[in-house]
C-alpha atoms as a PDB file:
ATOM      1  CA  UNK A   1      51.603 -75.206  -6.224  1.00  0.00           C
ATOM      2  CA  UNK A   2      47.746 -76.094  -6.488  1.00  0.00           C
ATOM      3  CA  UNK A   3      47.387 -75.310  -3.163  1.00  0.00           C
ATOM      4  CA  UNK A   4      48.542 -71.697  -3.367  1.00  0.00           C
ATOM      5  CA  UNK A   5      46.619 -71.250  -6.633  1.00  0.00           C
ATOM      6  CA  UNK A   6      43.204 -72.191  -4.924  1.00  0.00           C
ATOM      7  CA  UNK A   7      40.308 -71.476  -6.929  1.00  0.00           C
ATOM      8  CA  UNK A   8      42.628 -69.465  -9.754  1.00  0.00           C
ATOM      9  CA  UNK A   9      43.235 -73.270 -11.181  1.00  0.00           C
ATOM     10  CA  UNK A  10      40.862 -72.770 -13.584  1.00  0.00           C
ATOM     11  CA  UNK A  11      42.303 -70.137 -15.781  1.00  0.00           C
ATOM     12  CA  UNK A  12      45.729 -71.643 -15.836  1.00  0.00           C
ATOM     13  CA  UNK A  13      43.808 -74.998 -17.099  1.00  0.00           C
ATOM     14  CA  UNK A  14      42.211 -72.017 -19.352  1.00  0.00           C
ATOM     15  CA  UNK A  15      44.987 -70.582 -20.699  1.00  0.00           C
ATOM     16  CA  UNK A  16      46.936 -73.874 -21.357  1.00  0.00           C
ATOM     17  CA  UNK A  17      43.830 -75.766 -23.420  1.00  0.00           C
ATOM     18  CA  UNK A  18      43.411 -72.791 -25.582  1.00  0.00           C
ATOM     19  CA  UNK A  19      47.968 -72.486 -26.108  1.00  0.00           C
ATOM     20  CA  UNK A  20      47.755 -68.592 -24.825  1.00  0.00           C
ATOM     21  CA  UNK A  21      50.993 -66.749 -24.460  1.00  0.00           C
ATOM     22  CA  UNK A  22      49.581 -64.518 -21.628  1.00  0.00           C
ATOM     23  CA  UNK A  23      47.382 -64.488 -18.409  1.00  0.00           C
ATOM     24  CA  UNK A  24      46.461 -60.786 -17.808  1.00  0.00           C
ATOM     25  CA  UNK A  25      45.680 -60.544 -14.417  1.00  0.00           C
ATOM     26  CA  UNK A  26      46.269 -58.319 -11.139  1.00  0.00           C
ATOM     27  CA  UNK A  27      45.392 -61.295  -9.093  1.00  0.00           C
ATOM     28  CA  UNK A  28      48.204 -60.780  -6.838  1.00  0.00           C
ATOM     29  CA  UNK A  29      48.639 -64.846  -6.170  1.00  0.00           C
ATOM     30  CA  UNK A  30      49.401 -65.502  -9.333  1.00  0.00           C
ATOM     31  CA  UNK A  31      51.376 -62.867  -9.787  1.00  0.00           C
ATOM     32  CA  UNK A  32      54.217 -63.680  -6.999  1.00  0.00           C
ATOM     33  CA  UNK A  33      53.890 -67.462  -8.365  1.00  0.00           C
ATOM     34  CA  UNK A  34      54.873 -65.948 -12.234  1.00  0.00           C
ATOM     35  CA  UNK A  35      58.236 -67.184 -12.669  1.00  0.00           C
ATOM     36  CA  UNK A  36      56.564 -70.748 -11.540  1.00  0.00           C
ATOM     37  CA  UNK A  37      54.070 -70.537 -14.462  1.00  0.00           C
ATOM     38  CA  UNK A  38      56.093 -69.400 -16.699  1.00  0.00           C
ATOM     39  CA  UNK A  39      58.927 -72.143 -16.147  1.00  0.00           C
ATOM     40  CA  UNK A  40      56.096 -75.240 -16.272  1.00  0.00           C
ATOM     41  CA  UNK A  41      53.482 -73.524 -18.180  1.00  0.00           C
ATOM     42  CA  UNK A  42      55.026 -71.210 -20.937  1.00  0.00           C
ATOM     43  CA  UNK A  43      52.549 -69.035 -19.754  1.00  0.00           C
ATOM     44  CA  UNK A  44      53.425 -65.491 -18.716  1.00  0.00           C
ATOM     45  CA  UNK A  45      51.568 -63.852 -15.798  1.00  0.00           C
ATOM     46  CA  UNK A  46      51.315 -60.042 -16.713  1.00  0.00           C
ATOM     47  CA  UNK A  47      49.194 -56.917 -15.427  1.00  0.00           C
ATOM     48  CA  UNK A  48      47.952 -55.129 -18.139  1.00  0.00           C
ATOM     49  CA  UNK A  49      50.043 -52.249 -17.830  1.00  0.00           C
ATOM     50  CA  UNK A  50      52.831 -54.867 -18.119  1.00  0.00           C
ATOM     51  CA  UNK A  51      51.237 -56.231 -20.943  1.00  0.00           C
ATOM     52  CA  UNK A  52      50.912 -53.017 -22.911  1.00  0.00           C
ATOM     53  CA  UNK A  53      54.343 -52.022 -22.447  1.00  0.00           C
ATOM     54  CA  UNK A  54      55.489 -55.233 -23.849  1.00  0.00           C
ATOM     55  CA  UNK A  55      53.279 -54.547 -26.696  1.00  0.00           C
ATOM     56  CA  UNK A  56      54.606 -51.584 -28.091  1.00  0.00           C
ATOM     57  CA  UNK A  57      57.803 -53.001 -28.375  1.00  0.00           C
END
């Protein structure tokens, strides 16, 4: 999986030391590997739009 990250490694190392829910992103890497994240990570790979819809739930 590192390999296909490349140099996006840093804000999944990001997101994990600081326990964030969410990566907003449109990087379009991460978002095909999402499901991947989400299952070893707990951490959800949204766009923002994505993100804003989930908001206003």
């Amino acid at each position: 999986m590192v390999n296909r990250i490349g140099n996006d490694w840093y804000l999944i190392a990001i997101a994990r030391s600081i326990s964030a829910n969410y990566i907003i992103t449109y990087d379009k890497v991460l978002i095909s590997m999402r499901k991947e994240l989400k299952s070893q990570d707990e951490v959800e790979v949204l766009t923002s739009e994505e993100f804003m819809e989930q908001y206003k739930r």
